[in-house]
N, C-alpha and C. Protein backbone atom coordinates (compact mmCIF):
# COMPACT_ATOMS: atom_id res chain seq x y z
N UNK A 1 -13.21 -33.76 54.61
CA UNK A 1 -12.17 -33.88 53.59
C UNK A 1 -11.60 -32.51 53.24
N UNK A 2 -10.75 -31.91 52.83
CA UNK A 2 -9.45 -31.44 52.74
C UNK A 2 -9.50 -30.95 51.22
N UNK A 3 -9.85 -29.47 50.58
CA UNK A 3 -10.20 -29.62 49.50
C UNK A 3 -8.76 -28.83 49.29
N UNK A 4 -8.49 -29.04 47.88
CA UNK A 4 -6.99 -28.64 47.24
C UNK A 4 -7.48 -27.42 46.36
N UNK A 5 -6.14 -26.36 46.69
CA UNK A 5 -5.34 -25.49 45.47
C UNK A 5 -5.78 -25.91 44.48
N UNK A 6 -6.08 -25.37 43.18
CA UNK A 6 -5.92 -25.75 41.74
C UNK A 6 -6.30 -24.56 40.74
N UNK A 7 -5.26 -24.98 39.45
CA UNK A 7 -5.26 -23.78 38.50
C UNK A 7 -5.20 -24.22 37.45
N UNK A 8 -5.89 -23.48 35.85
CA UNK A 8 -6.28 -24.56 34.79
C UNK A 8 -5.58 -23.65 33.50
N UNK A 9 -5.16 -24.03 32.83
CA UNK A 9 -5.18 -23.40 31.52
C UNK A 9 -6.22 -24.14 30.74
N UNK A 10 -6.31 -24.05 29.27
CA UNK A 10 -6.60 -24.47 28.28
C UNK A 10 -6.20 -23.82 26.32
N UNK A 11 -5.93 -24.90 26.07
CA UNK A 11 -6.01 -24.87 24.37
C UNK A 11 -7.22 -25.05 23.88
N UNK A 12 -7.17 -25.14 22.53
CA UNK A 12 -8.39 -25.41 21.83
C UNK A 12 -8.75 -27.23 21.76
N UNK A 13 -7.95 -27.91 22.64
CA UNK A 13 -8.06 -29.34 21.94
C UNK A 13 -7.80 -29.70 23.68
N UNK A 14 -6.94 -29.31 24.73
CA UNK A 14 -6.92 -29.86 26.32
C UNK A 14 -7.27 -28.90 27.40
N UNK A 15 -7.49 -28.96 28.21
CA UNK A 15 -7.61 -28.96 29.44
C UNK A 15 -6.25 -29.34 30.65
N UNK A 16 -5.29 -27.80 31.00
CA UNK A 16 -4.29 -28.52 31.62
C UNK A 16 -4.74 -27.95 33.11
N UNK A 17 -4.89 -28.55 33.99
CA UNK A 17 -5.28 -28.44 35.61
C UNK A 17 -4.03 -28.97 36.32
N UNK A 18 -3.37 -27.68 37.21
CA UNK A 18 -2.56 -28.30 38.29
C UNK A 18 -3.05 -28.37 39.57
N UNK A 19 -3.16 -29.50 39.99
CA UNK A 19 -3.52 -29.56 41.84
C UNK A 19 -2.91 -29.32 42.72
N UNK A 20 -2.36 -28.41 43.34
CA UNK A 20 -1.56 -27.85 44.36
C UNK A 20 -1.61 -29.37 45.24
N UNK A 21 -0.65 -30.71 45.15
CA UNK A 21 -0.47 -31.71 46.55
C UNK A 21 0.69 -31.79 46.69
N UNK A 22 1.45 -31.10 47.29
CA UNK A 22 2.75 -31.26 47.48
C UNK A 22 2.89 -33.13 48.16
N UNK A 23 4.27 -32.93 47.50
CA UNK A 23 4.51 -34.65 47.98
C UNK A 23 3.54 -35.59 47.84
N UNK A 24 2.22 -35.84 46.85
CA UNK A 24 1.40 -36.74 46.53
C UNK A 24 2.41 -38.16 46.25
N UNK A 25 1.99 -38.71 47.28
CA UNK A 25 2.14 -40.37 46.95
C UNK A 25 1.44 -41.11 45.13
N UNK A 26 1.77 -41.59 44.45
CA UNK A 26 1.62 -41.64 42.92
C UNK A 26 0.62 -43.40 43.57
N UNK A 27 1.10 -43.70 44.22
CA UNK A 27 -0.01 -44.67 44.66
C UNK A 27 -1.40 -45.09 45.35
N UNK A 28 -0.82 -43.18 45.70
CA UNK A 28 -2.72 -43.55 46.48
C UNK A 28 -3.20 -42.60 45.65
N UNK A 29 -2.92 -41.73 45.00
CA UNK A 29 -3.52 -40.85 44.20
C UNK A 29 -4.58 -41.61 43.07
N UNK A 30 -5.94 -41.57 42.82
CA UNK A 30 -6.59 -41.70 41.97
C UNK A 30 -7.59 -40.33 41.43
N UNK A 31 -7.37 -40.45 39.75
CA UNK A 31 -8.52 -39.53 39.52
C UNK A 31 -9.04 -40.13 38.28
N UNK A 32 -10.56 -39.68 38.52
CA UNK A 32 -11.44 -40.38 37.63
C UNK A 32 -12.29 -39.60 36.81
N UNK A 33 -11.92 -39.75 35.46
CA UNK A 33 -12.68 -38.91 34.87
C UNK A 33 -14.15 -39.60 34.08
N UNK A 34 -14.79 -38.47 34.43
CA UNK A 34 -16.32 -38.73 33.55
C UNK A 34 -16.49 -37.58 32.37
N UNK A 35 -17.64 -37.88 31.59
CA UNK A 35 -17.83 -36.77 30.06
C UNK A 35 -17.66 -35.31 30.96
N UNK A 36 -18.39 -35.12 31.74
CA UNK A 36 -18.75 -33.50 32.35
C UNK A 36 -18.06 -33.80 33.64
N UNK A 37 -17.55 -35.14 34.48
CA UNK A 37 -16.83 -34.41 35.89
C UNK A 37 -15.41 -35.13 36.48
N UNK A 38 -14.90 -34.53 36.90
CA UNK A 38 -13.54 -34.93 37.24
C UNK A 38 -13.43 -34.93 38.89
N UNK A 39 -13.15 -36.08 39.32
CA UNK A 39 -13.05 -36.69 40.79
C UNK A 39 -11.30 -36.74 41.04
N UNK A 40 -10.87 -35.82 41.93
CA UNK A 40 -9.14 -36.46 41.94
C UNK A 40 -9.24 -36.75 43.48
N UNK A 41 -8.80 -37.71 44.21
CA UNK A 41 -8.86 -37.82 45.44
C UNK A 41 -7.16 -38.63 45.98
N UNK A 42 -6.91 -37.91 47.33
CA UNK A 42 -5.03 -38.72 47.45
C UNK A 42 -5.66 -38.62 48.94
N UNK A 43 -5.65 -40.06 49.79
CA UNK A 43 -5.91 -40.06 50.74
C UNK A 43 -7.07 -39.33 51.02
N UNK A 44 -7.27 -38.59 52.06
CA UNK A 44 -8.19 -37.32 53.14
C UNK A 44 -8.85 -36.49 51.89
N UNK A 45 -8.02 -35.90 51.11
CA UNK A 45 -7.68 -35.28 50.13
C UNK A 45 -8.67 -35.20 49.03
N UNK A 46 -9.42 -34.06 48.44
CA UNK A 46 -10.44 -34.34 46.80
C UNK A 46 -10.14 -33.42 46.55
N UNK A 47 -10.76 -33.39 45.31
CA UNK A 47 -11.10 -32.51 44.24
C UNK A 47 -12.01 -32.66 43.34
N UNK A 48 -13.31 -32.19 43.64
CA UNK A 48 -14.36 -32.48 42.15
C UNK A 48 -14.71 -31.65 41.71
N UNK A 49 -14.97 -31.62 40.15
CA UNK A 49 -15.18 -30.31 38.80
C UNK A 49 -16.16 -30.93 38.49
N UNK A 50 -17.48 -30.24 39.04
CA UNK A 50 -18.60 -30.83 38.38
C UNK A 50 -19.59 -29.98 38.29
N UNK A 51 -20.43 -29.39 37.26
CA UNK A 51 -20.12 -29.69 35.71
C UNK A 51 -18.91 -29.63 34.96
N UNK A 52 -18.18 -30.19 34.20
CA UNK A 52 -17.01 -29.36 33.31
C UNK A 52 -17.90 -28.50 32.46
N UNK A 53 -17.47 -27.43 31.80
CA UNK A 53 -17.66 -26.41 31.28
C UNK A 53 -17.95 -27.20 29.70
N UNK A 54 -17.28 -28.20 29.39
CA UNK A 54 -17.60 -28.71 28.17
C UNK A 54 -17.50 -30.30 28.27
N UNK A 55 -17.65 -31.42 27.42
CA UNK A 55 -17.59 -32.81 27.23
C UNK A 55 -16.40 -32.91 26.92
N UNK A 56 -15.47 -34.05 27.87
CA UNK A 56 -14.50 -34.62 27.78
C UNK A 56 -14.03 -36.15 27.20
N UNK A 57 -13.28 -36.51 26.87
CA UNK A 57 -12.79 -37.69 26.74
C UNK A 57 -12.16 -38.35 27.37
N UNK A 58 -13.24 -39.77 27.88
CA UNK A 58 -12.09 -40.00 29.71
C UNK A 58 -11.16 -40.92 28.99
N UNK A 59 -10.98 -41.67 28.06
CA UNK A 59 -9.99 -42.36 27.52
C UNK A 59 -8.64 -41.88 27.15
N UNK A 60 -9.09 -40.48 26.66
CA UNK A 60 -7.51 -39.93 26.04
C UNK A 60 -7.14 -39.00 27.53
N UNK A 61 -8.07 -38.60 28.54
CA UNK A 61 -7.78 -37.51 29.67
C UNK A 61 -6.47 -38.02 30.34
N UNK A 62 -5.68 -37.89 31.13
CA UNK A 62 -4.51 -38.43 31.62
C UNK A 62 -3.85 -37.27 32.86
N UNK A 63 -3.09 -38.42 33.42
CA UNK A 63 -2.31 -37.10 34.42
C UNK A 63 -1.13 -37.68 34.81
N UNK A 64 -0.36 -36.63 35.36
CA UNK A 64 1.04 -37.48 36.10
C UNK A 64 1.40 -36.38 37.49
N UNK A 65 1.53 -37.45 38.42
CA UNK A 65 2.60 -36.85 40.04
C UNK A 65 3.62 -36.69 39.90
N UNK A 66 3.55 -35.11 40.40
CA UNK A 66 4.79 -34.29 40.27
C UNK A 66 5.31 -34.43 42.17
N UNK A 67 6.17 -33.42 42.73
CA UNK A 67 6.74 -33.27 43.73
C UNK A 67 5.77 -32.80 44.66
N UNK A 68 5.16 -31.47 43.82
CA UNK A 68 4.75 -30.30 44.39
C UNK A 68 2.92 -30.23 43.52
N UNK A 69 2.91 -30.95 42.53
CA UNK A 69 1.70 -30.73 42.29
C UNK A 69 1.57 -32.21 41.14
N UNK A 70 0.01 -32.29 41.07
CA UNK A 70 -0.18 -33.18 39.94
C UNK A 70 -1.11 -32.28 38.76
N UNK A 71 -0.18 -32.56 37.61
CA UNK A 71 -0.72 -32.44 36.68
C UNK A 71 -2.00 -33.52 35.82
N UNK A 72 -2.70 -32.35 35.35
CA UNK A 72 -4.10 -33.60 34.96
C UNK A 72 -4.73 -32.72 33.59
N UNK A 73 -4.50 -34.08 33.14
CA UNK A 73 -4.94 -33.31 31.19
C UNK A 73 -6.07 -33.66 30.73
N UNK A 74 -6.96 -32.85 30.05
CA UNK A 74 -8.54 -33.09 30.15
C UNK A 74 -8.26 -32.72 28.40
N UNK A 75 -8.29 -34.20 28.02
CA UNK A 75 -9.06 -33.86 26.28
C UNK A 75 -10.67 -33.57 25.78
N UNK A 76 -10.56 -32.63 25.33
CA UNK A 76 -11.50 -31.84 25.10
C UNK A 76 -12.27 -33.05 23.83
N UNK A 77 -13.91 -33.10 24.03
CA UNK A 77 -14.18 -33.76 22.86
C UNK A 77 -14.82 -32.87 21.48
N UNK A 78 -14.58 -31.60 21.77
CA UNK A 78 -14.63 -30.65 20.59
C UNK A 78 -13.88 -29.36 20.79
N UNK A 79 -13.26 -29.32 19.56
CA UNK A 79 -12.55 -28.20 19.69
C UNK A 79 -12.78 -26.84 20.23
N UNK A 80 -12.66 -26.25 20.79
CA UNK A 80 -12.71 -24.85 21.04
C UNK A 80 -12.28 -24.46 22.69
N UNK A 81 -12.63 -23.17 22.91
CA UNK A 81 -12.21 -22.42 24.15
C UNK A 81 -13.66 -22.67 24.89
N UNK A 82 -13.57 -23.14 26.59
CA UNK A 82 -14.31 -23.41 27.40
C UNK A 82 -14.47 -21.71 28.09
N UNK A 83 -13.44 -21.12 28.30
CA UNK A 83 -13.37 -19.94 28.53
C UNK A 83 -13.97 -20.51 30.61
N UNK A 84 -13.78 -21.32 31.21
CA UNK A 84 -13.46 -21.51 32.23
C UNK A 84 -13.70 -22.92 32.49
N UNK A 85 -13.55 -23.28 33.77
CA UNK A 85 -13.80 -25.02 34.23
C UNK A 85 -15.38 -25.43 34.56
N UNK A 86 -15.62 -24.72 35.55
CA UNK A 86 -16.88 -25.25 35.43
C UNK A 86 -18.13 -24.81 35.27
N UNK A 87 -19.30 -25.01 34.67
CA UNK A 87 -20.36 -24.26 34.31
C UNK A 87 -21.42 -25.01 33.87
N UNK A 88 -22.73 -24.18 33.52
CA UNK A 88 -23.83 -24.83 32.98
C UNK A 88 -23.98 -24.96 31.67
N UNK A 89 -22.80 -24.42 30.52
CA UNK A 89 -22.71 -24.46 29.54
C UNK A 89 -23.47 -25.20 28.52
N UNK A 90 -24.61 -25.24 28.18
CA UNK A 90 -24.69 -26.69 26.90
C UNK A 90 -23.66 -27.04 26.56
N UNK A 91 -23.92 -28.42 26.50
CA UNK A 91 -22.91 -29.07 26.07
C UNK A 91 -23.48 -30.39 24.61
N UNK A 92 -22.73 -29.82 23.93
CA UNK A 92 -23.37 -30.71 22.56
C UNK A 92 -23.24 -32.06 21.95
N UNK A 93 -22.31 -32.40 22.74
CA UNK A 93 -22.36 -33.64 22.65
C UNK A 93 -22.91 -34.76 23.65
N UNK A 94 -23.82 -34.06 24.52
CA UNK A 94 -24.30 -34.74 25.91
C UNK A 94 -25.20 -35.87 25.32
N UNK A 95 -25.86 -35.63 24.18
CA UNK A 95 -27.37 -36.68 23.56
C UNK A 95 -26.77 -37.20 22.56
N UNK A 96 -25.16 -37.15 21.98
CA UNK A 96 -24.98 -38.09 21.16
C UNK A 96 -23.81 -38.77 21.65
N UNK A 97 -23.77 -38.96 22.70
CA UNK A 97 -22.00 -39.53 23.09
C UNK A 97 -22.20 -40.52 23.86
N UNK A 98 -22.42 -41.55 24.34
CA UNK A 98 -22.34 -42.79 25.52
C UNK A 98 -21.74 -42.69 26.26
N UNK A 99 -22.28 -42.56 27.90
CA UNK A 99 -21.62 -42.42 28.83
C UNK A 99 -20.67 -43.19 29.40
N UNK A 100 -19.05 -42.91 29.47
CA UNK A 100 -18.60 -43.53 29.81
C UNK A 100 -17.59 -42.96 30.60
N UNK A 101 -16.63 -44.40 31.69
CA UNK A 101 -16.33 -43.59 32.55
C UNK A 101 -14.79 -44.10 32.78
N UNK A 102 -13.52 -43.58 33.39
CA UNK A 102 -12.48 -43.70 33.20
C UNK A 102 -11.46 -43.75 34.51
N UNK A 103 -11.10 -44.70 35.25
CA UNK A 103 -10.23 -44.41 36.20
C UNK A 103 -8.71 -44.53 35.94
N UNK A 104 -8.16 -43.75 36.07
CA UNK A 104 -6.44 -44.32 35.46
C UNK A 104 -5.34 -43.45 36.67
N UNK A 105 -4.78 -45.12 36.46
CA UNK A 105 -3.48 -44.65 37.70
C UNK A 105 -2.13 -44.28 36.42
N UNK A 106 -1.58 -43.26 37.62
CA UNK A 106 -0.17 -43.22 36.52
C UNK A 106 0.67 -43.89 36.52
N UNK A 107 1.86 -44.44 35.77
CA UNK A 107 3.07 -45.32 36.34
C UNK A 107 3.92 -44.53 37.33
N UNK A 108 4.95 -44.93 37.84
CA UNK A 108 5.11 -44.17 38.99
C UNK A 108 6.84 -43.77 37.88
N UNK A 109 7.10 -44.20 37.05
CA UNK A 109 8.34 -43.77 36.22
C UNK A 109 7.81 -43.97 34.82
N UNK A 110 8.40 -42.83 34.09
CA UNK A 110 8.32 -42.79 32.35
C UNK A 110 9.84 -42.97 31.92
N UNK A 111 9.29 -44.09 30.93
CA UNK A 111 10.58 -43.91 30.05
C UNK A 111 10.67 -42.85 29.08
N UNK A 112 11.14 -41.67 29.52
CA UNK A 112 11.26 -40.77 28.29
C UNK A 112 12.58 -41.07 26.91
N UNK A 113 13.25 -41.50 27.03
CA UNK A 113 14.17 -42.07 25.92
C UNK A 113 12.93 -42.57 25.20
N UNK A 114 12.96 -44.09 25.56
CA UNK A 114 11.66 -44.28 24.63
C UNK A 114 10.63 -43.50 23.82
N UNK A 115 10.18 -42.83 24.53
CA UNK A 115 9.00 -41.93 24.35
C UNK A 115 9.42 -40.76 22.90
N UNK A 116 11.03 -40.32 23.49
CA UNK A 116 11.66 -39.85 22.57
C UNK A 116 12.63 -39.71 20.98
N UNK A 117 12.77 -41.39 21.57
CA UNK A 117 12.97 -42.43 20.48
C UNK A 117 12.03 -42.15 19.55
N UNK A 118 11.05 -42.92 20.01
CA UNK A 118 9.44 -43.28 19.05
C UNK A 118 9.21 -41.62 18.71
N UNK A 119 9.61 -40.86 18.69
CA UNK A 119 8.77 -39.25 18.30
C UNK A 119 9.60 -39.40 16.98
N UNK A 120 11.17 -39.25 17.45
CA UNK A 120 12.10 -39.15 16.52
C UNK A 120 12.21 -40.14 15.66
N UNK A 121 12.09 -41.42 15.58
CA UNK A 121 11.92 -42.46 14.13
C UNK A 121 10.65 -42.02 13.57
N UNK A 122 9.37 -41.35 14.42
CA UNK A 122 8.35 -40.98 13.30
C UNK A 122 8.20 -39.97 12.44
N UNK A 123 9.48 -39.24 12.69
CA UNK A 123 9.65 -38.33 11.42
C UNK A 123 10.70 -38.46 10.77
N UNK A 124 10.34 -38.17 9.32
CA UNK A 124 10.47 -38.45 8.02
C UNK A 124 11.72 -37.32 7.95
N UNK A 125 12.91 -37.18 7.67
CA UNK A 125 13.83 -36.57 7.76
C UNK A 125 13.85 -36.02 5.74
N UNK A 126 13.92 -34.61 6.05
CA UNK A 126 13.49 -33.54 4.58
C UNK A 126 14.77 -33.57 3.74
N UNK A 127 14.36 -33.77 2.15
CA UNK A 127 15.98 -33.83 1.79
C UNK A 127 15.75 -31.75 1.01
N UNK A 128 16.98 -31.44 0.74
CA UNK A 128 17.40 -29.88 0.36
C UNK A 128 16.36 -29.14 -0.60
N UNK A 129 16.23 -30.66 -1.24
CA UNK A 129 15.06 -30.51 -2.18
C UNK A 129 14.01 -29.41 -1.19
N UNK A 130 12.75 -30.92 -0.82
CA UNK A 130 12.05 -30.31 0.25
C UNK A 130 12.29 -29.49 0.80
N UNK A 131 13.24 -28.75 1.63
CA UNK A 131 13.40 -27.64 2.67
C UNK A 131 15.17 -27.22 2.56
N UNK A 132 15.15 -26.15 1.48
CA UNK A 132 16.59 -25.58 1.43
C UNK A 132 17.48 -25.67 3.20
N UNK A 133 16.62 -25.11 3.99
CA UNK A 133 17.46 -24.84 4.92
C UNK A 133 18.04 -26.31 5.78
N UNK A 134 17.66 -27.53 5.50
CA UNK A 134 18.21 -28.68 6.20
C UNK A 134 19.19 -28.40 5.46
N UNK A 135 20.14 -29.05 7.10
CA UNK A 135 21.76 -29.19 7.28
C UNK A 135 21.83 -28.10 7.67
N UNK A 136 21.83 -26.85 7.66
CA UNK A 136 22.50 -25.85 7.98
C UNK A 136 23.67 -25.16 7.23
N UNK A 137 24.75 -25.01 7.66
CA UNK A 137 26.30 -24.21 7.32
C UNK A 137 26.49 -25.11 6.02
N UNK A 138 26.50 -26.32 6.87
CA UNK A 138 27.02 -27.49 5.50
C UNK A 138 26.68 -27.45 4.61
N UNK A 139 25.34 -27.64 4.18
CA UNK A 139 24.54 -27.69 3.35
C UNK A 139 25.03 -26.63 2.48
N UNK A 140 24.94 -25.16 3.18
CA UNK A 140 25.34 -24.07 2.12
C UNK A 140 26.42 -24.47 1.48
N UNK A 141 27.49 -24.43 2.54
CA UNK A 141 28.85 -24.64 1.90
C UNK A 141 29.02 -25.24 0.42
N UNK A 142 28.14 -26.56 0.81
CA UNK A 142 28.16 -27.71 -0.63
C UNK A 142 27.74 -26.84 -1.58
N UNK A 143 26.54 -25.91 -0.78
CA UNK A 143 26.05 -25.45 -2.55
C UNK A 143 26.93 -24.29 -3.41
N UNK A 144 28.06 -23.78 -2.57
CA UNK A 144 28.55 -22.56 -2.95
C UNK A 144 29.74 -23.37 -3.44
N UNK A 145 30.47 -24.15 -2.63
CA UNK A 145 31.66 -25.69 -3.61
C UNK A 145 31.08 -25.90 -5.18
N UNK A 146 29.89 -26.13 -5.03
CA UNK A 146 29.33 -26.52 -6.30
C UNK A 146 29.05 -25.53 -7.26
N UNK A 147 29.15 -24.78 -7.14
CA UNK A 147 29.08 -23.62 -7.57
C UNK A 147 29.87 -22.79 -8.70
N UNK A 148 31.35 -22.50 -7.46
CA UNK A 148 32.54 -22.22 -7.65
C UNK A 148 33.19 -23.25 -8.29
N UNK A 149 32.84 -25.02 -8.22
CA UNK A 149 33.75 -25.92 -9.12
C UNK A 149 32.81 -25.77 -10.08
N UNK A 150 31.65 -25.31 -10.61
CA UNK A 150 31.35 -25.63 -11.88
C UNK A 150 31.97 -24.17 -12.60
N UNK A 151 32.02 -23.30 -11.78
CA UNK A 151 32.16 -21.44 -12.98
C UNK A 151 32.81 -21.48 -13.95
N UNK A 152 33.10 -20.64 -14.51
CA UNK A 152 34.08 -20.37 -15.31
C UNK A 152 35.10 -19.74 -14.71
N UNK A 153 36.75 -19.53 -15.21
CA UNK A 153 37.84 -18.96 -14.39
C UNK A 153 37.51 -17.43 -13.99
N UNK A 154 36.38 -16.61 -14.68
CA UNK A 154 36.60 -15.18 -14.04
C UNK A 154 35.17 -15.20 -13.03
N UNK A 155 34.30 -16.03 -13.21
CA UNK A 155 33.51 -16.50 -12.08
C UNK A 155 33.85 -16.89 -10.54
N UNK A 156 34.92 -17.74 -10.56
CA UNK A 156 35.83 -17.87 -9.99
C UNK A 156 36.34 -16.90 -9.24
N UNK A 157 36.79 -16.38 -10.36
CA UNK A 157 38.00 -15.02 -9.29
C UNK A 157 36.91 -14.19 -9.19
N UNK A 158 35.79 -13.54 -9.21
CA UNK A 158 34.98 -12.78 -8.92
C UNK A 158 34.42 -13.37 -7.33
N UNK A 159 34.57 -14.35 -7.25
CA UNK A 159 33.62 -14.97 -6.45
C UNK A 159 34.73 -15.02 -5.17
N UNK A 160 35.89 -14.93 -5.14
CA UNK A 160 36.92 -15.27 -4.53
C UNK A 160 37.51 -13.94 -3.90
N UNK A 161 37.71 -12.79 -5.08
CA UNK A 161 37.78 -11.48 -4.58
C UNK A 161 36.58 -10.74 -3.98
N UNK A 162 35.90 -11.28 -4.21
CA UNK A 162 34.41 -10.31 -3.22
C UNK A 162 34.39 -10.91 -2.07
N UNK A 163 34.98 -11.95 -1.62
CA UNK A 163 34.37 -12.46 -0.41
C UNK A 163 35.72 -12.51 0.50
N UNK A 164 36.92 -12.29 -0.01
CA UNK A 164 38.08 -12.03 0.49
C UNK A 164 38.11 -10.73 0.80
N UNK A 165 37.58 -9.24 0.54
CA UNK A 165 37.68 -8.21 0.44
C UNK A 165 36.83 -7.76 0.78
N UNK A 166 35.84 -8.67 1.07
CA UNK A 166 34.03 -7.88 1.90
C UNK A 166 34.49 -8.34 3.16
N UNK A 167 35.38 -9.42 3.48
CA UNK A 167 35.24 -10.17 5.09
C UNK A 167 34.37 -10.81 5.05
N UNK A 168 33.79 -11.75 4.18
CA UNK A 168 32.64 -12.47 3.86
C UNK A 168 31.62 -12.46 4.02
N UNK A 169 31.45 -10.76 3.79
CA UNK A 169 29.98 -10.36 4.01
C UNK A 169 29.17 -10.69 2.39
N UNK A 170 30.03 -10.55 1.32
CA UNK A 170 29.30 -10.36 -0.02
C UNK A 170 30.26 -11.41 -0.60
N UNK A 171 29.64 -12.02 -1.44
CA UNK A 171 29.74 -13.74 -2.26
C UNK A 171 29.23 -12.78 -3.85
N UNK A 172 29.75 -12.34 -4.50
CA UNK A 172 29.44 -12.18 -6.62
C UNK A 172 29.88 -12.95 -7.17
N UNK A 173 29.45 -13.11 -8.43
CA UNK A 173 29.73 -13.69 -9.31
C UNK A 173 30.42 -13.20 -10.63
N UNK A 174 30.06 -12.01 -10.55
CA UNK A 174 30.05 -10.73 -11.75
C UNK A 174 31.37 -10.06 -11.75
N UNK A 175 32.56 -10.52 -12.22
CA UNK A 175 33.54 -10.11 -12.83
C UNK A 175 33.93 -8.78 -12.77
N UNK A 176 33.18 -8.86 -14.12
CA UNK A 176 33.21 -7.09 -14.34
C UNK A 176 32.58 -5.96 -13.57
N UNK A 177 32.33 -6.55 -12.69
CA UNK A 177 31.94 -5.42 -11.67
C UNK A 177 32.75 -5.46 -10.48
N UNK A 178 33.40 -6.50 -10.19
CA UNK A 178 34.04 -6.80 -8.75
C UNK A 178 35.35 -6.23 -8.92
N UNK A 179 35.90 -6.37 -10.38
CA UNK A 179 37.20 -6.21 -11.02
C UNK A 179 37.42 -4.52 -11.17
N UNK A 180 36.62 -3.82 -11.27
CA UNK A 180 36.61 -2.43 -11.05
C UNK A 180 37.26 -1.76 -9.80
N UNK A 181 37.21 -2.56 -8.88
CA UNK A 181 37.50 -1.87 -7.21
C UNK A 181 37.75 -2.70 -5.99
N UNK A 182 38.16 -2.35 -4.84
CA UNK A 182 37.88 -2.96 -3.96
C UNK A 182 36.44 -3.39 -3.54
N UNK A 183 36.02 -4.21 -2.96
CA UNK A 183 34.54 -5.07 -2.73
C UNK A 183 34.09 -4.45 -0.98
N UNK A 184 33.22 -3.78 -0.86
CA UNK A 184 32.81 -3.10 0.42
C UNK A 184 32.42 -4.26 1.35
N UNK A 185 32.56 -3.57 2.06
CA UNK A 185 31.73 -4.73 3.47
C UNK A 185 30.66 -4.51 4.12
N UNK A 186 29.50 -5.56 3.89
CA UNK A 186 28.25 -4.95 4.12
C UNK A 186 27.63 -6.34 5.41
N UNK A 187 28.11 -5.66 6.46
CA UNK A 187 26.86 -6.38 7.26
C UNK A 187 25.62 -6.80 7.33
N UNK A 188 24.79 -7.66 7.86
CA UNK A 188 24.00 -8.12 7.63
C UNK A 188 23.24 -7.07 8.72
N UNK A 189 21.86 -6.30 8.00
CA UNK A 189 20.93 -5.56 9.12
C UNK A 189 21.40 -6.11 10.68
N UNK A 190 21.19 -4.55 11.21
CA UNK A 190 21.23 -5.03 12.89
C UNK A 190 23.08 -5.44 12.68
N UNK A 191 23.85 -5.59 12.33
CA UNK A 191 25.17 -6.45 13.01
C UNK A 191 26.17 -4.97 12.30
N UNK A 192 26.96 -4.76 13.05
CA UNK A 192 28.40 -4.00 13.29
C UNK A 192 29.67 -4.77 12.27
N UNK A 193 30.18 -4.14 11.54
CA UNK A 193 31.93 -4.18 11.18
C UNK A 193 33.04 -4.45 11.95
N UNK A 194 33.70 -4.94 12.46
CA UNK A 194 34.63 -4.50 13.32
C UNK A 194 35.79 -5.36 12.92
N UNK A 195 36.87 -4.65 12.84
CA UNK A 195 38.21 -5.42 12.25
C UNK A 195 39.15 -5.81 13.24
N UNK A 196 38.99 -7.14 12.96
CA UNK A 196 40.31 -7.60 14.68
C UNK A 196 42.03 -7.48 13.82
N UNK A 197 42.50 -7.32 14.84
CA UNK A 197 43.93 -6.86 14.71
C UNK A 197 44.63 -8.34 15.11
């Protein structure tokens, strides 16, 4: 048998392993995960990680066929860094966990709309309250409308001559200070002046 390429990252919570199979058929490909070992076999073709470096979860573990490689996700059943794949590591959950074992094929197409759908109805959309910065431009705008329609008339024109005369770098409120002079133009750190003709 024909042993494969492969390269692993990890987080504190997965295990990401790519298998170098170019052009893997998604139908003959099986991999089977156990607590400590991982079997991937496509035709002629294996791959076994045995010991894993830590206890896995073959229920949540998962993978999908790519072109050029298959990806294969190893949920970790306790948090932390394995600091490599395979080893003699104790492993602490070996005497309290029930051995069990996991074969899973992938579908050979994802609906990602779906997938993307369901992410996006599960969040709870923030009102201005919660998080000033939802909406963006708009949002400000309203609050500076609201603002300027509640002032008073030299609030108003303070607010109107500073921001006409800065190039809308500076927004006051303060009258008697704006009313003294022309209103400077102050870029925002890092950004340049420049006056188009």
């Amino acid at each position: 048998m024909a042993t494969l390429r492969h390269e692993f990252y990890e987080t504190d919570e997965i295990v990401n392993i790519s298998v170098f199979d170019r052009g893997a058929d998604p139908a003959q490909v099986a991999v089977h995960f156990e607590p400590r070992k991982l079997t991937y076999t496509h035709g002629e073709k294996s791959l076994v990680l045995e010991p894993l470096k830590g206890q896995i979860d073959p229920a949540a573990s998962q993978f999908a066929v790519g072109k050029v490689k298959v990806e294969i996700r190893l949920a970790k059943m306790n948090a932390g860094r394995w600091g490599g794949l395979i080893g003699d590591s104790p492993d602490p959950l070996a005497n309290s966990a029930a051995s069990t074992t996991t074969t899973t094929r992938v579908p050979s197409r994802k609906n990602w709309d779906g997938i993307t759908t369901q992410i996006l109805s599960g969040e709870k959309e923030k009102t201005t309250e919660e998080d000033p910065n939802v909406g963006g431009d708009s949002t400000l705008n309203e609050f500076f409308q609201k603002i300027f329609k509640d002032a008073d008339p030299d609030t108003q024109r303070a607010m109107m001559k500073s921001y006409q005369e800065s190039g809308g770098t500076t927004l006051s409120t303060n009258w008697e200070e704006v009313k003294k002079g022309p209103v400077d133009v102050k870029p925002p750190a890092g950004a340049e002046w420049k006056k188009w003709n």
